[in-house]
Protein backbone atom coordinates (compact mmCIF):
# COMPACT_ATOMS: atom_id res chain seq x y z
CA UNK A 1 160.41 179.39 -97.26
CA UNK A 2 163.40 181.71 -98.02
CA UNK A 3 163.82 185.34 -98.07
CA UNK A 4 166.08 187.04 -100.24
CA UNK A 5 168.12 190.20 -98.82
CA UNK A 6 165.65 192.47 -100.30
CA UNK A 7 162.68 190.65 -99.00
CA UNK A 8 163.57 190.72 -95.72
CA UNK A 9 163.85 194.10 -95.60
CA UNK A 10 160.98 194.39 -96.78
CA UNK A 11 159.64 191.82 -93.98
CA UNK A 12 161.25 194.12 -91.39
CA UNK A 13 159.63 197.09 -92.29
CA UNK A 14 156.24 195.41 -91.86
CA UNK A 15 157.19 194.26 -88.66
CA UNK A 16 158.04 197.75 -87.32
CA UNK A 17 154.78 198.77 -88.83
CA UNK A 18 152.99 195.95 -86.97
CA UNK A 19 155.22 197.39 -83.76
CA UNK A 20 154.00 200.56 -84.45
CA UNK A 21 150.48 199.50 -84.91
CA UNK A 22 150.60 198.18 -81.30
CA UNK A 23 151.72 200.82 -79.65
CA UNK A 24 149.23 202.74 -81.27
CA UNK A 25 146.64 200.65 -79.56
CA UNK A 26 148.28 199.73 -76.49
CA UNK A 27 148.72 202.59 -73.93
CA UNK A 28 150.95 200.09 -71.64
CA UNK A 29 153.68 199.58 -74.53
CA UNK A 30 153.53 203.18 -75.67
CA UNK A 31 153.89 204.27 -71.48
CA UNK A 32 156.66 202.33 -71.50
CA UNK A 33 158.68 203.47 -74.32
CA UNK A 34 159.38 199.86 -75.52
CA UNK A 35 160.09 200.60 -79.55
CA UNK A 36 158.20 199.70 -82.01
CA UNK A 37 160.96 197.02 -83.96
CA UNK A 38 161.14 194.86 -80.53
CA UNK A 39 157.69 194.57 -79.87
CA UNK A 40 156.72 193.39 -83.57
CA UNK A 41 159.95 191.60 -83.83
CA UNK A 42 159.25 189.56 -80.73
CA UNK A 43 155.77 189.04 -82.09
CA UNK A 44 156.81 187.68 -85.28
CA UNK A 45 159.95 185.95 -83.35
CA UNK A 46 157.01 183.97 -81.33
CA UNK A 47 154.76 183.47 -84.10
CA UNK A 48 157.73 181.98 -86.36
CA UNK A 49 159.17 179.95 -83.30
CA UNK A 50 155.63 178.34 -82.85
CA UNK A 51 154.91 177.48 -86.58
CA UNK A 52 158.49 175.97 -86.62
CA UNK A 53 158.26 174.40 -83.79
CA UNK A 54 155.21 172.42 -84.87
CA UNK A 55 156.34 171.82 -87.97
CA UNK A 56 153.95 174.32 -89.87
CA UNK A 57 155.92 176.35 -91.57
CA UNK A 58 159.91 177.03 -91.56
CA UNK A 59 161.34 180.48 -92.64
CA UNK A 60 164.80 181.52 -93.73
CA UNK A 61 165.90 184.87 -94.20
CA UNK A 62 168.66 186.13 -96.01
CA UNK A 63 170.25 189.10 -93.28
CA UNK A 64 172.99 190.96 -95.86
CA UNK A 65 171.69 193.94 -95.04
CA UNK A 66 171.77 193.65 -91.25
CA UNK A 67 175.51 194.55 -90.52
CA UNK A 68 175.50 197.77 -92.66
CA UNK A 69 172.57 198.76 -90.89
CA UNK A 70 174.15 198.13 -87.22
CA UNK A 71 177.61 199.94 -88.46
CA UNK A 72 175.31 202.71 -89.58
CA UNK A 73 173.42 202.98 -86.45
CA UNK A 74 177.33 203.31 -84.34
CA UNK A 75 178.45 205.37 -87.10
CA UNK A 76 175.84 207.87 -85.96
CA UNK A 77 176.22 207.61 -82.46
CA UNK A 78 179.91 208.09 -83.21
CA UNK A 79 179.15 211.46 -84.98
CA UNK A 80 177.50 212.58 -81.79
CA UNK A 81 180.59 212.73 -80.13
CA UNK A 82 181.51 216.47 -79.93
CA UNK A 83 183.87 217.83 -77.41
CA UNK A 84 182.69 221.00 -77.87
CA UNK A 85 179.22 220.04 -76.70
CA UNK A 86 180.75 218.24 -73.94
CA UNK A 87 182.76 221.51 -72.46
CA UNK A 88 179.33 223.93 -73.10
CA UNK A 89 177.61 221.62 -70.73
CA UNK A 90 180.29 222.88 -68.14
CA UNK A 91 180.79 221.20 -64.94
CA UNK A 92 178.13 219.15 -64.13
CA UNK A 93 177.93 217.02 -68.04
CA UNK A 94 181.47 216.00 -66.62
CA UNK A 95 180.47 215.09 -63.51
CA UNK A 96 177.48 213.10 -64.97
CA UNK A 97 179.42 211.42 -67.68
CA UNK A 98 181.68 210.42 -64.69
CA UNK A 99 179.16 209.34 -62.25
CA UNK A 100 177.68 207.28 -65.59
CA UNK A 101 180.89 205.50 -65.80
CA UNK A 102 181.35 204.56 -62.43
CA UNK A 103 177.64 202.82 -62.66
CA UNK A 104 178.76 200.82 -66.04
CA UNK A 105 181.66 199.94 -63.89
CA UNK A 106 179.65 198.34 -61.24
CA UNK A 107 177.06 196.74 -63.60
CA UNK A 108 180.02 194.94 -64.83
CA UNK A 109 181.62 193.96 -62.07
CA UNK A 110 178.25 193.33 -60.44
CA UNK A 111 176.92 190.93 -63.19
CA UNK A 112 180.01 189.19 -63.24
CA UNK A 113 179.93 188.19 -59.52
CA UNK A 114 176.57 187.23 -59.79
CA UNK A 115 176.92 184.94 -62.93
CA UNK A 116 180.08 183.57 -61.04
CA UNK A 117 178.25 182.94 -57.79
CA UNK A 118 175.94 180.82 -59.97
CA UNK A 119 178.55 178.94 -61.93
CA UNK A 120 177.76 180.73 -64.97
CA UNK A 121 180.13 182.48 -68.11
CA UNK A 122 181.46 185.67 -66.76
CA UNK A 123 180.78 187.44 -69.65
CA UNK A 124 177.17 186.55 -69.53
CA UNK A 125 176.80 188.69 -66.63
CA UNK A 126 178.27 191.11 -68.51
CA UNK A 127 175.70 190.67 -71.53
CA UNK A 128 172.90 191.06 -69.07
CA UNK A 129 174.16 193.97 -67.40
CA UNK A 130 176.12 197.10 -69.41
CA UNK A 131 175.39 195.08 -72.88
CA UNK A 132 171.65 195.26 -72.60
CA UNK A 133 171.06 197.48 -70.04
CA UNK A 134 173.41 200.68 -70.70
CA UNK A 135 173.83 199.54 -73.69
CA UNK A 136 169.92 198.73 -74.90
CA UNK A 137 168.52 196.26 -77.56
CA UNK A 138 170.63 197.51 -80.60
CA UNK A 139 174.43 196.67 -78.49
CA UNK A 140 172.70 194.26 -77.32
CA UNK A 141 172.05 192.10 -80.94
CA UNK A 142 175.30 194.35 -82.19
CA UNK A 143 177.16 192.78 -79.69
CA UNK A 144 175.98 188.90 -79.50
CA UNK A 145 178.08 187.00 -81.97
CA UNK A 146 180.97 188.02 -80.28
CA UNK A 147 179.66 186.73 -77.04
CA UNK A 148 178.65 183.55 -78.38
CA UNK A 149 181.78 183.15 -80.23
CA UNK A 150 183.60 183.91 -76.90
CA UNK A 151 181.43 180.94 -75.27
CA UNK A 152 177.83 182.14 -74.09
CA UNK A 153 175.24 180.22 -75.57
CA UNK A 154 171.80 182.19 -77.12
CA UNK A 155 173.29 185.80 -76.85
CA UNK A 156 170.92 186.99 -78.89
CA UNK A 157 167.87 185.95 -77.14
CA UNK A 158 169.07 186.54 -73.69
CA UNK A 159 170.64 189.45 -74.78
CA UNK A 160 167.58 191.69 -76.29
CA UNK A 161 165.21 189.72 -73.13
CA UNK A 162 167.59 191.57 -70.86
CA UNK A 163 166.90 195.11 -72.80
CA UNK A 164 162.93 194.47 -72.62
CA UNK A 165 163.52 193.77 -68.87
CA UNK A 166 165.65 196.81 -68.47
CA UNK A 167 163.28 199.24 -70.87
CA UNK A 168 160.16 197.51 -68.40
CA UNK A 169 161.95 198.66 -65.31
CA UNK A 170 163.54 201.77 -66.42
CA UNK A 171 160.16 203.31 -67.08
CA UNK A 172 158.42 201.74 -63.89
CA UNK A 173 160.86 202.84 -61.05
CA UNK A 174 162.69 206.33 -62.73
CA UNK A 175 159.91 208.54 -62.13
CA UNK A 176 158.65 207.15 -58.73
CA UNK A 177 162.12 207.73 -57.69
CA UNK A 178 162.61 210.83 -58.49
CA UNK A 179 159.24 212.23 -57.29
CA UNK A 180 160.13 210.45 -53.95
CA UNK A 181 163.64 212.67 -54.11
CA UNK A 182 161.04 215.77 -54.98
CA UNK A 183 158.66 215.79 -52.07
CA UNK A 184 161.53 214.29 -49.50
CA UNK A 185 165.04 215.76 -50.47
CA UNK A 186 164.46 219.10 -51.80
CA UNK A 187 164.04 222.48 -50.73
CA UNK A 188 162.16 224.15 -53.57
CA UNK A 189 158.96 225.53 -53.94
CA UNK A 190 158.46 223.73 -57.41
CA UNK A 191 154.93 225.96 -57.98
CA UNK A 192 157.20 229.03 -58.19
CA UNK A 193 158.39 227.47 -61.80
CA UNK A 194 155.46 227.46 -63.66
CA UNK A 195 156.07 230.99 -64.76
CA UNK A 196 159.34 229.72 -66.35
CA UNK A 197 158.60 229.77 -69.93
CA UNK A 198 161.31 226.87 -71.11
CA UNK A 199 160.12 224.33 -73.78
CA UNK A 200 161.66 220.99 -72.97
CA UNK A 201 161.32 220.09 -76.66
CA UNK A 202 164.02 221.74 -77.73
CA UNK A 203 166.16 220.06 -76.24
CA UNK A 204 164.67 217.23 -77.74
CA UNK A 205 165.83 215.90 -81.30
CA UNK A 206 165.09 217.98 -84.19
CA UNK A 207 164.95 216.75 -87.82
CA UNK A 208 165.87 220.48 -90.34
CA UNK A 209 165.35 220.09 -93.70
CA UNK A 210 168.81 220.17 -95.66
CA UNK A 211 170.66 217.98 -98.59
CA UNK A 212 169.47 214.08 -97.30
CA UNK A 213 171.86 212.64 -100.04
CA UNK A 214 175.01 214.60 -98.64
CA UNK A 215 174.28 213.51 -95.15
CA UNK A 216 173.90 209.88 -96.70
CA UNK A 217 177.32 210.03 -98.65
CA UNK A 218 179.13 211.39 -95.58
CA UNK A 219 177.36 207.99 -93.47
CA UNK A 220 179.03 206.07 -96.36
CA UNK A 221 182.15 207.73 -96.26
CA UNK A 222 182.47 207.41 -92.56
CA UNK A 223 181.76 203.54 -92.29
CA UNK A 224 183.62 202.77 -95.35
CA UNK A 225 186.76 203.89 -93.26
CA UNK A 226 185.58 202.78 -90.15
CA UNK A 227 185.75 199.18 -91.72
CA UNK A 228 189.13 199.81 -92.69
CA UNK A 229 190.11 201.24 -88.95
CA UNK A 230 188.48 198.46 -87.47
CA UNK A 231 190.51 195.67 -89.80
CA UNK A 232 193.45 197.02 -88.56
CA UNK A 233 193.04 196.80 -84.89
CA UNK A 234 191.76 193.34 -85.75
CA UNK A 235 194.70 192.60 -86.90
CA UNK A 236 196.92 193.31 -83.39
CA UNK A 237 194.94 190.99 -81.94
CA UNK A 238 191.76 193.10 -80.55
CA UNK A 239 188.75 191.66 -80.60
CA UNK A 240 185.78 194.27 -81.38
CA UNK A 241 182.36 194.33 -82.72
CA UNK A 242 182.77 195.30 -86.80
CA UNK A 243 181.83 198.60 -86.09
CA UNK A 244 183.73 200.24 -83.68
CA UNK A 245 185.81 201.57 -86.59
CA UNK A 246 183.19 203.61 -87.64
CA UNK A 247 182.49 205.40 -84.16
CA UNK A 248 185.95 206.53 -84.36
CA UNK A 249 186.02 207.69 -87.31
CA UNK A 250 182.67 209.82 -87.09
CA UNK A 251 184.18 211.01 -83.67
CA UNK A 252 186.89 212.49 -85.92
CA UNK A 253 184.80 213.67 -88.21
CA UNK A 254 182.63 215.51 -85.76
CA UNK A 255 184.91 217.22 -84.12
CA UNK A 256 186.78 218.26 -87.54
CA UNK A 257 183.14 219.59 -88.18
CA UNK A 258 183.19 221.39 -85.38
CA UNK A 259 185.99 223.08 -86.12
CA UNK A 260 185.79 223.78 -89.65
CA UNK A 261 182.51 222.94 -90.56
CA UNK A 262 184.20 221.89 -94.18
CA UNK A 263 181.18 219.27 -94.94
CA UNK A 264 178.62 220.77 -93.45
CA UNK A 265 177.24 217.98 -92.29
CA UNK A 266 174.27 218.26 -89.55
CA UNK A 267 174.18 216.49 -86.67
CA UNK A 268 170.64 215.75 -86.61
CA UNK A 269 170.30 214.47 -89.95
CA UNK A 270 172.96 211.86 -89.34
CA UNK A 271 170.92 211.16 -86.04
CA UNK A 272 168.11 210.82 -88.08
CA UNK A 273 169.65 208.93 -90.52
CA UNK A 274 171.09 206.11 -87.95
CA UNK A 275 167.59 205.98 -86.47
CA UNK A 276 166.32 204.68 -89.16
CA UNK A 277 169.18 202.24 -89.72
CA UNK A 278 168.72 201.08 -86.56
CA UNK A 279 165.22 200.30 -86.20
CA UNK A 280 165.05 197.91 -89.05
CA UNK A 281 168.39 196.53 -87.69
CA UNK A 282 166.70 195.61 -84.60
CA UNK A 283 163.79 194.38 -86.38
CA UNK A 284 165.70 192.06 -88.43
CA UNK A 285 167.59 190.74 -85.95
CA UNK A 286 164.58 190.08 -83.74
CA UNK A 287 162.27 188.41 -86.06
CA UNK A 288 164.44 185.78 -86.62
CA UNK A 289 165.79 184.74 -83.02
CA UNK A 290 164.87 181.34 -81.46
CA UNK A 291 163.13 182.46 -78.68
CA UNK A 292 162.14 178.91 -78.41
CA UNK A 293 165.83 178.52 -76.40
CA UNK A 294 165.29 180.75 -74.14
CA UNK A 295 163.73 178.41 -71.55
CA UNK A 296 167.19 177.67 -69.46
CA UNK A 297 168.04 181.15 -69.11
CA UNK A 298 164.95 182.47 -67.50
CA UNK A 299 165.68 182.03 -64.30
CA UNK A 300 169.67 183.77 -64.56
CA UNK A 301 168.38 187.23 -66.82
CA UNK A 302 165.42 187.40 -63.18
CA UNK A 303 168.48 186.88 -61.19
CA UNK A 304 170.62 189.60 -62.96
CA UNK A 305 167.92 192.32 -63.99
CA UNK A 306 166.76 192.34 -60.35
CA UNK A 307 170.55 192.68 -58.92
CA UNK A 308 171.05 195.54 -61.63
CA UNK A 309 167.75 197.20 -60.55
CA UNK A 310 168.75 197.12 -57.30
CA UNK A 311 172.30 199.43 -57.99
CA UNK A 312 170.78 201.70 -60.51
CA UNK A 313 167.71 202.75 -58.02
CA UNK A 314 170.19 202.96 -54.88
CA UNK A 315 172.76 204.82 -57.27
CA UNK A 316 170.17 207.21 -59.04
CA UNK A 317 168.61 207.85 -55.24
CA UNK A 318 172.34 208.56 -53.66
CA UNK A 319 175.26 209.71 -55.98
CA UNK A 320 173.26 210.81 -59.12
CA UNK A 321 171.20 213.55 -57.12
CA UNK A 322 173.66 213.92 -54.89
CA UNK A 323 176.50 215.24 -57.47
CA UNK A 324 173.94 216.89 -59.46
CA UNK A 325 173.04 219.89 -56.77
CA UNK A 326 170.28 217.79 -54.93
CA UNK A 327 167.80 220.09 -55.98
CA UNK A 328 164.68 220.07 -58.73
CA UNK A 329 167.03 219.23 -61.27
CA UNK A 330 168.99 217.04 -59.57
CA UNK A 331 166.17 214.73 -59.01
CA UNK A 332 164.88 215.08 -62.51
CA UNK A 333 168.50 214.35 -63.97
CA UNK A 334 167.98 211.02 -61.56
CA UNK A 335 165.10 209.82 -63.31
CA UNK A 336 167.36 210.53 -66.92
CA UNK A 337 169.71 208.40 -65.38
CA UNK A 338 167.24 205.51 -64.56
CA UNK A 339 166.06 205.39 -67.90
CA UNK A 340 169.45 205.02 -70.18
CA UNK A 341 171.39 203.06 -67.56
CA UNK A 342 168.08 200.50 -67.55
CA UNK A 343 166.98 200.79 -71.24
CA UNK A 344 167.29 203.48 -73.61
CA UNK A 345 167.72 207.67 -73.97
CA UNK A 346 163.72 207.46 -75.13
CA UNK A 347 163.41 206.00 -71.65
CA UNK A 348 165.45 208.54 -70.08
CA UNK A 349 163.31 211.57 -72.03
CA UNK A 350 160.16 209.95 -71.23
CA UNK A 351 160.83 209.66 -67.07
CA UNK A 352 161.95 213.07 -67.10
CA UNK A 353 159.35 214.67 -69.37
CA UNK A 354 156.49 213.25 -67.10
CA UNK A 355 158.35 214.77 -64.27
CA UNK A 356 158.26 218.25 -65.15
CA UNK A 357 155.44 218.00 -67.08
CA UNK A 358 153.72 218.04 -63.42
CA UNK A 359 156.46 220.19 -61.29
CA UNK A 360 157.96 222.57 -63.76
CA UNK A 361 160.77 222.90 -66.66
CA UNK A 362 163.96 221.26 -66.08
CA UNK A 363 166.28 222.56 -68.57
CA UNK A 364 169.74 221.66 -66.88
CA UNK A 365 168.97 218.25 -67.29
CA UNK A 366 167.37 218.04 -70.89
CA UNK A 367 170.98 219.21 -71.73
CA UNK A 368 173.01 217.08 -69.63
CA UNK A 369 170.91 213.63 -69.85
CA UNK A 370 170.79 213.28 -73.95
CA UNK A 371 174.45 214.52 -73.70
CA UNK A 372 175.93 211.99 -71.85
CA UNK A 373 172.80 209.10 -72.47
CA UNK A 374 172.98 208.97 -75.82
CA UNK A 375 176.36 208.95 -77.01
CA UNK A 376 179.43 209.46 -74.75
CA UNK A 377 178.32 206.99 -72.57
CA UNK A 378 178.21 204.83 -75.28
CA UNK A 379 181.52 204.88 -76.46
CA UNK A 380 183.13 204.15 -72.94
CA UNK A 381 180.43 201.35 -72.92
CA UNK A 382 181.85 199.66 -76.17
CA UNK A 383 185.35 200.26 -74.95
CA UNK A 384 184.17 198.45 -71.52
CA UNK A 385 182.70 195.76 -73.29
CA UNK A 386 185.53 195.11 -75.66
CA UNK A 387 187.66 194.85 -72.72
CA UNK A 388 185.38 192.43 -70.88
CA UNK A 389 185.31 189.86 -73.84
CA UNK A 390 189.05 189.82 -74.34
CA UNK A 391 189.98 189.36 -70.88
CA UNK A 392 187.13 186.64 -70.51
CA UNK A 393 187.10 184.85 -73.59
């Protein structure tokens, strides 16, 4: 049975609802912050993988849509890129963003001694570690065909398995850390906060209601000369995901915005925007992987998630509350750091939500953790990453 483009959109959309649905019902998947697109994507992934397997029932699906909705997704990340917001968050975003980098660094190198102490591709310990794990499920699929293309066999599926690994561990260990930094490393008496009236939500995303088809032209306008940026690096020899353009180009944009604020084009409606884009990205990409090859590479993503555990928990326990004033906040900003260096910026929000949802508001790092989490890491991530497959490949 074949899909056309339209239809499986369409198909996608009923798998995030089915993802959705679960979550709904399932406290443990909900806990977790898994997102809805990967668990009814995997779902439907099994489900198809089964039928074909058996010779049921074979489906085809026509994915047109799927690379405008991943340069979409980066285009938005891209647009989150303001200096401005980077120098208001003073010192200690700076010191964060740099202490973030120096724990991509080691995934890399980490995951590539591991895969080469097991006589495997270099780059898929790369895949496994900053692709999938800093990086989450959308680098993760955004990022496959050029790993397979530079030699490592079933990116896809070993790719977004490594993000569900990382997303599982993320949320288990990144609040049992930092409550263990709480009660043994700091000083403060945390029941003096609760007369602190600060409402972590607002430093959560907000969604104001403006001109949605301006906000849409400008996502247009930005990855229509993203493509065009990203051709011609292409073409000196680079290789890059398809999208990189577009970051760069939004980053521009952004801080041109900043300045001027010519377009007046809101940050959270592009966020909101990409969101979207994303989600049925990742659920299109996911509902038609083979999980059904998965079976050889079991063993290696144990291997590399629980060496990558290993450096995020001793990092987030040591440097992360160390440079970040060992205090309260310190520890909470720990937990933030578990969570998006292991999965995603949900997971990060989530671990530190719970955290001073019990000792007390922790505004410093509701700032400093989506600032650095959810975008610049990002873009030193995809520069990392770039430079990993053309020195491996």
């Amino acid at each position: 049975m074949n899909f056309t483009s339209i239809q499986t959109v369409a198909f996608a959309a009923l798998v995030v609802y089915l993802g959705r649905f679960l979550k709904s019902k399932f406290t443990f998947i909900d806990k977790y912050n898994l997102p809805s697109p990967v668990i009814g994507g995997v779902l439907v992934a099994i489900v198809i993988s089964f039928l074909k397997s058996h010779g049921v029932l074979s489906l085809e699906f026509d994915k047109s849509f799927e690379t405008p909705l991943m340069i979409a997704f980066f285009a938005s990340v891209g647009y989150a890129a303001s200096f401005r917001l980077l120098k208001q968050g003073g010192r200690l975003v700076v010191y964060f963003l740099l202490l973030s980098i120096g724990g991509l660094i080691l995934q890399v190198f980490a995951g590539i001694g591991a895969a080469k102490m097991m006589g495997l591709h270099p780059l898929l310990g790369v895949l496994t570690g900053p692709v999938s794990l800093t990086g989450g499920p959308g680098t993760a699929l955004a990022f496959a065909p050029s790993f397979e293309a530079a030699g490592v066999e079933n990116a896809s599926v070993i790719g977004i398995t490594s993000a569900m690994g990382g997303i599982l561990l993320g949320g288990l260990i990144g609040a049992p850390l930092a409550t263990f930094l709480i009660h043994r490393k700091t000083k403060t008496d945390h029941a003096k906060r609760s007369h602190v009236q600060v409402d972590d939500s607002h430093f959560l995303k907000s969604f104001p209601g403006r001109d949605l088809l301006l906000h849409v032209l400008a996502l247009c306008l930005i990855m229509g000369l993203g493509t065009v940026v990203t051709s011609g690096i292409v073409a000196l020899g680079i290789t890059l995901p398809i999208y990189i353009g577009s970051m760069i180009v939004a980053a521009v944009f952004r801080n041109i915005e900043d300045i001027t604020n010519v377009f007046n084009i809101k940050p959270d409606w592009i966020e909101e925007i990409g969101s979207v884009a994303l989600t049925l990205f990742i659920a299109m990409a996911i509902m038609s992987l083979r999980l059904e090859e998965l079976k050889n590479a079991a063993l290696p993503i144990l291997v590399f998630l629980l060496i990558q555990t290993i450096i995020v928990a001793l990092t987030a326990l040591g440097p992360a509350f160390w440079t970040t004033g060992r205090d309260y906040e310190g520890a909470v900003i720990s937990a933030g750091y578990t969570g998006f260096m292991m999965g995603t910026t949900a997971n990060a929000m989530a671990n530190m939500q719970s955290l001073s949802q019990k000792y007390g508001p922790a505004p410093k790092a509701f700032l400093v953790v989506p600032l650095v989490g959810s975008c610049f890491i990002d873009f030193i991530n995809a520069a990392v990453i770039t430079f990993c497959l053309n020195v491996f490949q």
